[in-house]
C-alpha atoms as a PDB file:
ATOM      1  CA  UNK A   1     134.154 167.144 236.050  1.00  0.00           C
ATOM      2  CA  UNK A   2     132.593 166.666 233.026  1.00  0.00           C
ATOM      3  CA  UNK A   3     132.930 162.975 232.760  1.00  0.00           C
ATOM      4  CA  UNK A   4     131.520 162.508 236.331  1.00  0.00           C
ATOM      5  CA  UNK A   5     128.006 164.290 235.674  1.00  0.00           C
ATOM      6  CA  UNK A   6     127.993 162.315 231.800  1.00  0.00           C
ATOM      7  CA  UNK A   7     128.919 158.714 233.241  1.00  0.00           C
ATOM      8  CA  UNK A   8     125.663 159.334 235.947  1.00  0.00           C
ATOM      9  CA  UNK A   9     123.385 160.461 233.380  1.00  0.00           C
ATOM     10  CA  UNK A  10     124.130 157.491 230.704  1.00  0.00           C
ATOM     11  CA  UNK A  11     123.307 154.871 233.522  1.00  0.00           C
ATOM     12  CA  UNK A  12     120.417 156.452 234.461  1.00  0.00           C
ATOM     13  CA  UNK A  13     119.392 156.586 230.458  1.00  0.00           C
ATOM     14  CA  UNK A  14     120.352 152.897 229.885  1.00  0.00           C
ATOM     15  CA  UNK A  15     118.066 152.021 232.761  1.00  0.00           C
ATOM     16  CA  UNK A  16     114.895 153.146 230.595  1.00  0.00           C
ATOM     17  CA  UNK A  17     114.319 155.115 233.899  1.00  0.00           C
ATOM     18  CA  UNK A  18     113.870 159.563 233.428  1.00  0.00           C
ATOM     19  CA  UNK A  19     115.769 161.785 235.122  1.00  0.00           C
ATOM     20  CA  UNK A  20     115.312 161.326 239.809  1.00  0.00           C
ATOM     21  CA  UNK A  21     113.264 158.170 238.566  1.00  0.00           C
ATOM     22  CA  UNK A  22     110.277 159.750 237.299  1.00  0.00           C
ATOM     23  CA  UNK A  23     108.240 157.580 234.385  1.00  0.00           C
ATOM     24  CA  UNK A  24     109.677 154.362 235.405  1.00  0.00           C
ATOM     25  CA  UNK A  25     109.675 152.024 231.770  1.00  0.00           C
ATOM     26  CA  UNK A  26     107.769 148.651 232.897  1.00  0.00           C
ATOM     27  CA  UNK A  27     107.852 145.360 231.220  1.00  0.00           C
ATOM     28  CA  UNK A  28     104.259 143.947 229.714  1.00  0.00           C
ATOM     29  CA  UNK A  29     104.824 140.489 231.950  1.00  0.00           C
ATOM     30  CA  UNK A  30     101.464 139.019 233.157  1.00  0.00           C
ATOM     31  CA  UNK A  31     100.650 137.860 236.050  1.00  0.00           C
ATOM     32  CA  UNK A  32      97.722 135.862 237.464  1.00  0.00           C
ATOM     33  CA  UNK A  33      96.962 135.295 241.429  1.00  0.00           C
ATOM     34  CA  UNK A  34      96.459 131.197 241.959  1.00  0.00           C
ATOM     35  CA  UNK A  35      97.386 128.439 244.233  1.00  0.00           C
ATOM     36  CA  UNK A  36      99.867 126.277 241.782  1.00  0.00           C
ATOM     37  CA  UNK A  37     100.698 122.328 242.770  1.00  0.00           C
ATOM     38  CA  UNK A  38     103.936 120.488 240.629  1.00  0.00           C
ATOM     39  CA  UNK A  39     104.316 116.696 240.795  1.00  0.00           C
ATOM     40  CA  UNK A  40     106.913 114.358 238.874  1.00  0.00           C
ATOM     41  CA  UNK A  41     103.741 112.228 236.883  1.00  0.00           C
ATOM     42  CA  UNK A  42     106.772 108.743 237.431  1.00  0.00           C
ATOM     43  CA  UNK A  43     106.016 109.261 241.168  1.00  0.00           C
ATOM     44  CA  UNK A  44     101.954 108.377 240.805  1.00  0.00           C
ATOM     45  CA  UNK A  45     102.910 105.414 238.060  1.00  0.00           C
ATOM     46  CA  UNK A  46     102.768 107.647 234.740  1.00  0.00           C
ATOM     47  CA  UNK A  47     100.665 107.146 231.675  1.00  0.00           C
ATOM     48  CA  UNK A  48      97.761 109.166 233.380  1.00  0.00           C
ATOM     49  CA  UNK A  49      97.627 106.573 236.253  1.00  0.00           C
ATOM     50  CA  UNK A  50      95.721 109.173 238.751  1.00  0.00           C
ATOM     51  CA  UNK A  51      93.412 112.174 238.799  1.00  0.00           C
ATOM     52  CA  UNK A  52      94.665 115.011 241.063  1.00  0.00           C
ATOM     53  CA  UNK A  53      92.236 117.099 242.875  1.00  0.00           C
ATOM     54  CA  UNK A  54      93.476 120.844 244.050  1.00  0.00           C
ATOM     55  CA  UNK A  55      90.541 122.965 245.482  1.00  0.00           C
ATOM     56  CA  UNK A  56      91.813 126.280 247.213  1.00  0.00           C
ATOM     57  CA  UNK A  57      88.524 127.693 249.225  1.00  0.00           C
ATOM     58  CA  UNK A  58      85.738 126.015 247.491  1.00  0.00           C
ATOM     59  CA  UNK A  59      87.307 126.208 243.748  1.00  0.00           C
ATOM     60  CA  UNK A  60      88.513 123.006 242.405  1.00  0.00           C
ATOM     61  CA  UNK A  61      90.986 121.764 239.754  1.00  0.00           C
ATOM     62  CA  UNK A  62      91.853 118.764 238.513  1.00  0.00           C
ATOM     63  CA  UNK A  63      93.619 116.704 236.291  1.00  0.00           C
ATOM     64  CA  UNK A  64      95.057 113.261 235.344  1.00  0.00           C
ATOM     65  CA  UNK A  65      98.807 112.325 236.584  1.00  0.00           C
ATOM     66  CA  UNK A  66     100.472 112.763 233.316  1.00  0.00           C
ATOM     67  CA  UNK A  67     102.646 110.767 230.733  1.00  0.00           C
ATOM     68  CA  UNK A  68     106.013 108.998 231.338  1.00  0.00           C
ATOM     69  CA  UNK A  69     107.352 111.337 229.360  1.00  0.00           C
ATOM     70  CA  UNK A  70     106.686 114.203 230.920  1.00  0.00           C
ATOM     71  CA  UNK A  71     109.398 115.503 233.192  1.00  0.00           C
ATOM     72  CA  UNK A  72     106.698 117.223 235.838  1.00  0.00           C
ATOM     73  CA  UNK A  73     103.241 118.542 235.533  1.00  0.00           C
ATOM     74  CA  UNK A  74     101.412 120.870 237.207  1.00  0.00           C
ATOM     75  CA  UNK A  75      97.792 122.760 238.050  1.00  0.00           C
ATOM     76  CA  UNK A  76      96.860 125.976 238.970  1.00  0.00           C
ATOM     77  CA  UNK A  77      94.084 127.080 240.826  1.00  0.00           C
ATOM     78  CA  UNK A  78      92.973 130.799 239.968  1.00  0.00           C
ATOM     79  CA  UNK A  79      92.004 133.427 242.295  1.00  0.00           C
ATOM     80  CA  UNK A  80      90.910 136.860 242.028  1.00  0.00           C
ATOM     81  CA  UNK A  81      93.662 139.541 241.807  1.00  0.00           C
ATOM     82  CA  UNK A  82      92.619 141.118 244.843  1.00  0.00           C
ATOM     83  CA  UNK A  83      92.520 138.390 247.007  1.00  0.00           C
ATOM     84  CA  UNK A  84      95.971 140.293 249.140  1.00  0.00           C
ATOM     85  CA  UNK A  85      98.016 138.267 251.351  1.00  0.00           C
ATOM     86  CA  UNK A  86      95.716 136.125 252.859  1.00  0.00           C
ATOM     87  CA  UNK A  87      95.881 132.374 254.055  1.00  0.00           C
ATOM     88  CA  UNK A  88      93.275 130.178 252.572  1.00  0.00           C
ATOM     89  CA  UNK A  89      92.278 126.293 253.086  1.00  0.00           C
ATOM     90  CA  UNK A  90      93.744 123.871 250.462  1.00  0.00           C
ATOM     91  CA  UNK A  91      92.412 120.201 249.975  1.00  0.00           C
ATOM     92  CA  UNK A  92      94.268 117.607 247.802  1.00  0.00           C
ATOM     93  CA  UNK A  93      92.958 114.799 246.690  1.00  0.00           C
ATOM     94  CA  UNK A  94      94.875 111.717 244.257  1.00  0.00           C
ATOM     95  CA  UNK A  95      92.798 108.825 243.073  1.00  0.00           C
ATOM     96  CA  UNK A  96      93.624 106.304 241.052  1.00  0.00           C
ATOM     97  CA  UNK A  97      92.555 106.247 237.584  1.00  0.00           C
ATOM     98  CA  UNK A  98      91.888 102.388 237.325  1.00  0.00           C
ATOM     99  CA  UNK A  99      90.239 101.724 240.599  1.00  0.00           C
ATOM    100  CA  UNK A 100      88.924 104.891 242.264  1.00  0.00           C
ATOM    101  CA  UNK A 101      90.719 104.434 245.279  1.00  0.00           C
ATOM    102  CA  UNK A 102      91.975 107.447 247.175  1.00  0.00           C
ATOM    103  CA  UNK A 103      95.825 107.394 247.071  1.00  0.00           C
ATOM    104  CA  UNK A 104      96.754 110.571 249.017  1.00  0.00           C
ATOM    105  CA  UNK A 105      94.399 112.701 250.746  1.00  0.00           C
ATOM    106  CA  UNK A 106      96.094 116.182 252.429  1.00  0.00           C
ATOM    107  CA  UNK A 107      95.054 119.202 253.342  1.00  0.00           C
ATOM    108  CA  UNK A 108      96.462 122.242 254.457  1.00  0.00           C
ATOM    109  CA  UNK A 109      96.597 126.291 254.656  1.00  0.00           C
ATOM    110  CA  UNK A 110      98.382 128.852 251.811  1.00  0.00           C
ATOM    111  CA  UNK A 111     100.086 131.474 252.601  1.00  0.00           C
ATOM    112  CA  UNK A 112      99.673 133.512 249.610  1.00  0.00           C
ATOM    113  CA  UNK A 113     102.029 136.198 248.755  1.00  0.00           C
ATOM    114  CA  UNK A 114     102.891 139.372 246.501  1.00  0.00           C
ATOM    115  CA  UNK A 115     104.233 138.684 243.209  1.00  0.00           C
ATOM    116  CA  UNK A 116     105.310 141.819 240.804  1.00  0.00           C
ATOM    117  CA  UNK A 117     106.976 140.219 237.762  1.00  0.00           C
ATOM    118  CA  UNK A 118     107.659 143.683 236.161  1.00  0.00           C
ATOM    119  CA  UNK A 119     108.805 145.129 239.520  1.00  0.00           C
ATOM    120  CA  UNK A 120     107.637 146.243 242.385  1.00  0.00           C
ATOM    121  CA  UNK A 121     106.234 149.646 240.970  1.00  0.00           C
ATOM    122  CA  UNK A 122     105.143 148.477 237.926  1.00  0.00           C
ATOM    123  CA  UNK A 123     101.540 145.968 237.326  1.00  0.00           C
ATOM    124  CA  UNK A 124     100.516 143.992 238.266  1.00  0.00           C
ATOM    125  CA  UNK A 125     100.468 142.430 241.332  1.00  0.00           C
ATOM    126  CA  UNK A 126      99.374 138.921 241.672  1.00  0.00           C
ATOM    127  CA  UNK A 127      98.818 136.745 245.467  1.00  0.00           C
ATOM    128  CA  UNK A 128     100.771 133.395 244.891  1.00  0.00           C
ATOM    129  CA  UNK A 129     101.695 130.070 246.476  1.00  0.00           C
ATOM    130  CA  UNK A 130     102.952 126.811 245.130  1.00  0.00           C
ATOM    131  CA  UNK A 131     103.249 123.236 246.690  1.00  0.00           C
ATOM    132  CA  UNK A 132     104.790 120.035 245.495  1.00  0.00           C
ATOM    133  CA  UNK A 133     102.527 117.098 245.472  1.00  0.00           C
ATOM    134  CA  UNK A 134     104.120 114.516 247.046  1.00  0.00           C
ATOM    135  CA  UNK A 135     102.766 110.611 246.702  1.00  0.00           C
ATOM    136  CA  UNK A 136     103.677 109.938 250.617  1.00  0.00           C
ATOM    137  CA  UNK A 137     103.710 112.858 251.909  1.00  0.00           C
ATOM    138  CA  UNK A 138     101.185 115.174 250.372  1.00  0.00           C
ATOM    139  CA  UNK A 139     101.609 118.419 249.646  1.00  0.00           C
ATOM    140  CA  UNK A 140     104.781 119.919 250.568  1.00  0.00           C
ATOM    141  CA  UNK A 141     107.188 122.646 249.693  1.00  0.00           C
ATOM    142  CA  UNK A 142     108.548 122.687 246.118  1.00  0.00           C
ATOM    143  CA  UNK A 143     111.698 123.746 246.892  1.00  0.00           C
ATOM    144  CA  UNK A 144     115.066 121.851 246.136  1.00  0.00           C
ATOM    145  CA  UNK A 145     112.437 119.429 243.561  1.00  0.00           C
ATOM    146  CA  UNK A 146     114.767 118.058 241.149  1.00  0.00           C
ATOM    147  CA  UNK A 147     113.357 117.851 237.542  1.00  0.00           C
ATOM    148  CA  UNK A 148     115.154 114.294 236.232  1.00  0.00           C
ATOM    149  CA  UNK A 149     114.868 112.635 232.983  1.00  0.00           C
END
């Protein structure tokens, strides 16, 4: 009998939780609410070849392309932490670098969703979504995008 109650009570310890849950221990991992867009910089010519354009509502971001050496890059657009789970316009915009040109041109809507890095109880809570800019295609999903060397 004894070693049933002492084997319950040692998980529960090792889980930084108190006794029935009470006082739940939370990491200090921060979180920020943001549209985020990842691209492979070899897919818009490398060596800072393009400026890409993210604006999410009416705030913009942007940034060149990125090096040949650089596996991916990426750009986040911030939002306010209580922005909830709401769907919001995105524009994208890729010009070249040399000539101006547009190159790809997409829009589309973000669903944003909750994020709790520490947990669900613990803060904070940040509203995310993240595309994959895509140099045909626009912006798409980033799942299955293989970082290659």
């Amino acid at each position: 009998m004894r070693r049933t109650l002492v084997i319950p009570l040692l998980a529960v310890a090792l889980t930084g939780c108190s006794f029935l849950g009470r006082n739940t221990s939370c990491t200090l991992v921060g979180a920020e609410s943001g549209v985020s867009a990842v691209w492979l910089p070899a897919d818009f010519g490398g060596q800072d070849a393009a400026r890409i354009r993210l604006c999410v509502n009416s705030t913009c971001r942007e940034r060149t392309s990125g090096g040949p050496d650089d596996p991916f890059a990426s750009l986040f657009v911030r939002l306010p932490d209580d922005v909830g789970a709401s769907t919001l316009p995105v524009r994208l915009t890729v010009t070249s670098a040399m000539s101006g040109d547009t190159v790809v041109e997409d829009s589309t809507r973000a669903r944003l969703t909750r994020w709790n890095p520490n947990g669900v109880s613990c803060p904070p809570t940040a509203w995310t979504a993240a595309f994959r800019v895509h140099p045909d295609k626009g912006l798409v999903s980033p799942e299955g995008m293989r970082i290659r060397r």
